[in-house]
Protein backbone atom coordinates (compact mmCIF):
# COMPACT_ATOMS: atom_id res chain seq x y z
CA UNK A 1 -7.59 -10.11 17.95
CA UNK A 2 -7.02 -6.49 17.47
CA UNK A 3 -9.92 -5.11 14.44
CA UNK A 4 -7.98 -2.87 12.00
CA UNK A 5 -9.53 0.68 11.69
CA UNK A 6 -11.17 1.65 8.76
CA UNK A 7 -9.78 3.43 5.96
CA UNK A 8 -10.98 7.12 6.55
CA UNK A 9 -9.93 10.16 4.43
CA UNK A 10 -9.20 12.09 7.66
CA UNK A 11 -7.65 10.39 9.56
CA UNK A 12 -5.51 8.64 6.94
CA UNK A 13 -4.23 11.71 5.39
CA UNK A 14 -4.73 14.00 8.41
CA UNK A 15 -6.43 15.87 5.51
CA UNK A 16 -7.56 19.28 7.56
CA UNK A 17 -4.00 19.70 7.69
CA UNK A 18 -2.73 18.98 4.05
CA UNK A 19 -3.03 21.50 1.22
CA UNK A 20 -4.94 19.98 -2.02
CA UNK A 21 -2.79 21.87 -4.31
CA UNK A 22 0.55 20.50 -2.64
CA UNK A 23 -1.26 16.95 -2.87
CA UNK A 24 -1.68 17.00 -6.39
CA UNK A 25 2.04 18.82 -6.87
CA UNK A 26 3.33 15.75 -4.93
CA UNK A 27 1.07 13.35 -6.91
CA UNK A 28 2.55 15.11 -10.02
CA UNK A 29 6.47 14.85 -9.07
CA UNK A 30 5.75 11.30 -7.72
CA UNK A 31 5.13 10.25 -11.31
CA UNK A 32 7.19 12.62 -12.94
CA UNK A 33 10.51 10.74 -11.52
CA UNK A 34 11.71 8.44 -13.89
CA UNK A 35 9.90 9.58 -17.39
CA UNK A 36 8.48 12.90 -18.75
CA UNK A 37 6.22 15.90 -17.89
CA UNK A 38 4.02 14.77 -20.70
CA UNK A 39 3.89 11.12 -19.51
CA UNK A 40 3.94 12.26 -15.65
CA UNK A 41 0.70 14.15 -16.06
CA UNK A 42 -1.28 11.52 -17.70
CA UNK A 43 -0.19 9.16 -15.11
CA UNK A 44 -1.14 11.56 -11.87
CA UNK A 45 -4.50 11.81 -13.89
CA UNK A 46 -4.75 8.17 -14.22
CA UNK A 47 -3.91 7.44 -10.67
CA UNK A 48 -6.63 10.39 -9.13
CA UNK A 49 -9.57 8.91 -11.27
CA UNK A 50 -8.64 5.69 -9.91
CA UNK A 51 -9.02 7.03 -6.51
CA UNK A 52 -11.91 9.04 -7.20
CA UNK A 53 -13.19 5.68 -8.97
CA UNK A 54 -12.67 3.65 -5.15
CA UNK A 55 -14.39 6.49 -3.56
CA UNK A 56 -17.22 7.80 -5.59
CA UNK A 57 -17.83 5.21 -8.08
CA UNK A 58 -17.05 4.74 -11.85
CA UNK A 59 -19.98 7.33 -12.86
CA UNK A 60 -18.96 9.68 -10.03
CA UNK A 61 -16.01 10.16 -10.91
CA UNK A 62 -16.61 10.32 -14.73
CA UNK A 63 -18.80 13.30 -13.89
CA UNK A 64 -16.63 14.82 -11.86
CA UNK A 65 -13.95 14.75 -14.73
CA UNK A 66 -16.07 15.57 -17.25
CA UNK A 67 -17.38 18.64 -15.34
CA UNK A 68 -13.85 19.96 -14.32
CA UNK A 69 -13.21 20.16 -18.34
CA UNK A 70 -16.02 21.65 -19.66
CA UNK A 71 -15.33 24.17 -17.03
CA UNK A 72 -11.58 24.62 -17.86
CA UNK A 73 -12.62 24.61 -21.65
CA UNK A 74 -15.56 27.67 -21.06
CA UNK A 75 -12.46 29.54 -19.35
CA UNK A 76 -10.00 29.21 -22.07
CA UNK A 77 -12.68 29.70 -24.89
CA UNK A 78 -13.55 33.08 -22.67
CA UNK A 79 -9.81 33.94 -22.63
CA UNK A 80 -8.77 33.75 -26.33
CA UNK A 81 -11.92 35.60 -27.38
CA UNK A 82 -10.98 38.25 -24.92
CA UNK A 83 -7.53 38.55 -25.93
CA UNK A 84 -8.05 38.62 -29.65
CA UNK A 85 -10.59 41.44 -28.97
CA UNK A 86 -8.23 43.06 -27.16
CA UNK A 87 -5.57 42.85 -29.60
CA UNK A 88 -8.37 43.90 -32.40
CA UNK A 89 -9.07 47.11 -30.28
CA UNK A 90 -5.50 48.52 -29.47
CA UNK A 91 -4.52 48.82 -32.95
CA UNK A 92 -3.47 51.88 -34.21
CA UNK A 93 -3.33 53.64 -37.98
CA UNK A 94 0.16 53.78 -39.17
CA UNK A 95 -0.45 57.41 -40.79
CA UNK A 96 -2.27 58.92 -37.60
CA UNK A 97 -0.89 56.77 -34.70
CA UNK A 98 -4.31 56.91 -33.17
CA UNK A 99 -6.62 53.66 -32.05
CA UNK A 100 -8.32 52.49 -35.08
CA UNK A 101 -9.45 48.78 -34.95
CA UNK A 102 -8.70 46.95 -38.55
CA UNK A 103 -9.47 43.76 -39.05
CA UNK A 104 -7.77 43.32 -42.17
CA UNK A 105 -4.41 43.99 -40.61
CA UNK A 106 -5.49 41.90 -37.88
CA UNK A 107 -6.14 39.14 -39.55
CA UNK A 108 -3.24 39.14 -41.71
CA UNK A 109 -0.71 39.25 -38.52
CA UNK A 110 -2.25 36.44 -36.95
CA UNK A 111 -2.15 34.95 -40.72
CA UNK A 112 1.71 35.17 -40.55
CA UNK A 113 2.14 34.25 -36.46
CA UNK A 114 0.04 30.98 -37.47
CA UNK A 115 2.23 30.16 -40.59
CA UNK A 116 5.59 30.60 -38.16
CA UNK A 117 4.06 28.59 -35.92
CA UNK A 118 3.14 25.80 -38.28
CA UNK A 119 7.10 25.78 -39.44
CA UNK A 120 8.23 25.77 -35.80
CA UNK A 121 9.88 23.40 -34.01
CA UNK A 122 7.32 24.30 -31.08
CA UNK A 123 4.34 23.00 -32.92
CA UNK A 124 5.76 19.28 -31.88
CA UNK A 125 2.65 17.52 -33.40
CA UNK A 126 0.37 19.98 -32.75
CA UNK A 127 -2.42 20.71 -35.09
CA UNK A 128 -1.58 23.15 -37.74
CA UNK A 129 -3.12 26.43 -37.12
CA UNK A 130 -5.15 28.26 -40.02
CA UNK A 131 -3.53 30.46 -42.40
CA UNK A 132 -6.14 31.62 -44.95
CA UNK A 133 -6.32 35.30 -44.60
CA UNK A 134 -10.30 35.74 -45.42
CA UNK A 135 -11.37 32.95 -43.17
CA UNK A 136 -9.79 34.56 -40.60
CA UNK A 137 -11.37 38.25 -41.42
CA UNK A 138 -14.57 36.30 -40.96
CA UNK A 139 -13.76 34.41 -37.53
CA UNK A 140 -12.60 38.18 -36.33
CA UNK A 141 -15.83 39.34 -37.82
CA UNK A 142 -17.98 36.56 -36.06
CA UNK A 143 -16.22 37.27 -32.88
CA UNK A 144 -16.35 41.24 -32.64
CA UNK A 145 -20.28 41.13 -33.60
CA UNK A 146 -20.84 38.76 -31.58
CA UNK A 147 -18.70 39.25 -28.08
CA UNK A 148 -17.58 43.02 -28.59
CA UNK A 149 -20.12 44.97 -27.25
CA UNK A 150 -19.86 42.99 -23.47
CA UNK A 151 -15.83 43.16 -24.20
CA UNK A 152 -16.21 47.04 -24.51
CA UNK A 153 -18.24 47.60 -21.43
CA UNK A 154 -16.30 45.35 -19.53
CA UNK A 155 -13.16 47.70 -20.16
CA UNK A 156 -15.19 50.32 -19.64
CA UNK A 157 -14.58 52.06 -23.21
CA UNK A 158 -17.57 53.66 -25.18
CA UNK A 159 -18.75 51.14 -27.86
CA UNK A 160 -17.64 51.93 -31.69
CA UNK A 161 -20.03 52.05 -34.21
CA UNK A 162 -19.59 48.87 -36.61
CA UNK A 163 -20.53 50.40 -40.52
CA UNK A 164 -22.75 47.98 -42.23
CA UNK A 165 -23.40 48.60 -45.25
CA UNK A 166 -27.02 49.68 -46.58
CA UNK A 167 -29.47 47.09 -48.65
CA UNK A 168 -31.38 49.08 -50.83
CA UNK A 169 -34.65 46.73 -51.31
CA UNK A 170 -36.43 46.52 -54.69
CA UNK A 171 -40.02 47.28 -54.15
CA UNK A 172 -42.80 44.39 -54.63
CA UNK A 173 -44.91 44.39 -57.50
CA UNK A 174 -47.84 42.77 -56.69
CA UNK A 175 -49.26 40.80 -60.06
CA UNK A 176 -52.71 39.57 -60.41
């Protein structure tokens, strides 16, 4: 009687030799076959936590997933800030043609991309995206006091002065 071998990642796969990004593009078009990308993807995810599940356990491989999103969702977060910060900064004055940040004007374009957006075809279920001009003044507001300073030095420009606006304060009157 001949003792099958055990199931081992490297030998099984010859995995020094495989790429893991072709794996999972071959995991991907595996599924992908007979229905849609949409369908396809939750089914390669499926089918890798189940794996994951044989080989590290039901909590390992919840953390693992878990961890791989939070990551991916820090990045993207990251990534829209910087890119609505950049799009705040290039702006220009339509009299002077020179850099001049507004967020007014801002706000308003991004007011009229969302409303498009909401009436598209592309939104496909989508969540609508906000298109109340003032709450979107704040957001930009929130965003530039908040992550414009690193944005600036990152780029390398000289950081703008942000006006705020002076609070006079009425002096106490002590009464006794």
């Amino acid at each position: 009687m001949s003792e099958e071998p055990k199931i081992d990642g490297l030998r099984e796969f010859r995995w020094p030799f495989r790429n893991p990004l072709d794996l999972v593009a071959e995991l991907f078009c595996a599924c992908q076959w007979q229905i849609g990308p949409e369908e396809a993807a939750s089914f390669a995810a499926s089918y890798l936590f189940d794996e994951l599940r044989l080989r590290i356990g039901q909590e390992g491989a919840e953390k693992t997933f878990m961890h791989v999103l939070r990551d991916r969702r820090a990045f993207y977060d990251e990534f829209d800030i910087g890119m609505l910060l950049f799009r705040y900064n290039m702006m220009r004055d339509k009299r002077t043609g020179r850099r001049r940040p507004n967020v007014q004007a801002l706000a308003k374009m991004i007011a009229a991309e969302n409303e498009a957006f909401n009436r598209s075809p592309q939104r496909n279920g989508r969540p609508a995206r906000p298109t109340n001009q003032s709450s979107i003044e704040k957001q930009i507001v929130r965003l530039r006091d908040k992550h414009g300073a690193a944005y600036l030095a990152d780029m390398g420009q000289p950081q703008q002065p942000v006006k705020m606006k002076k609070i006079r304060l009425k002096p106490r009157i002590n009464k006794r």
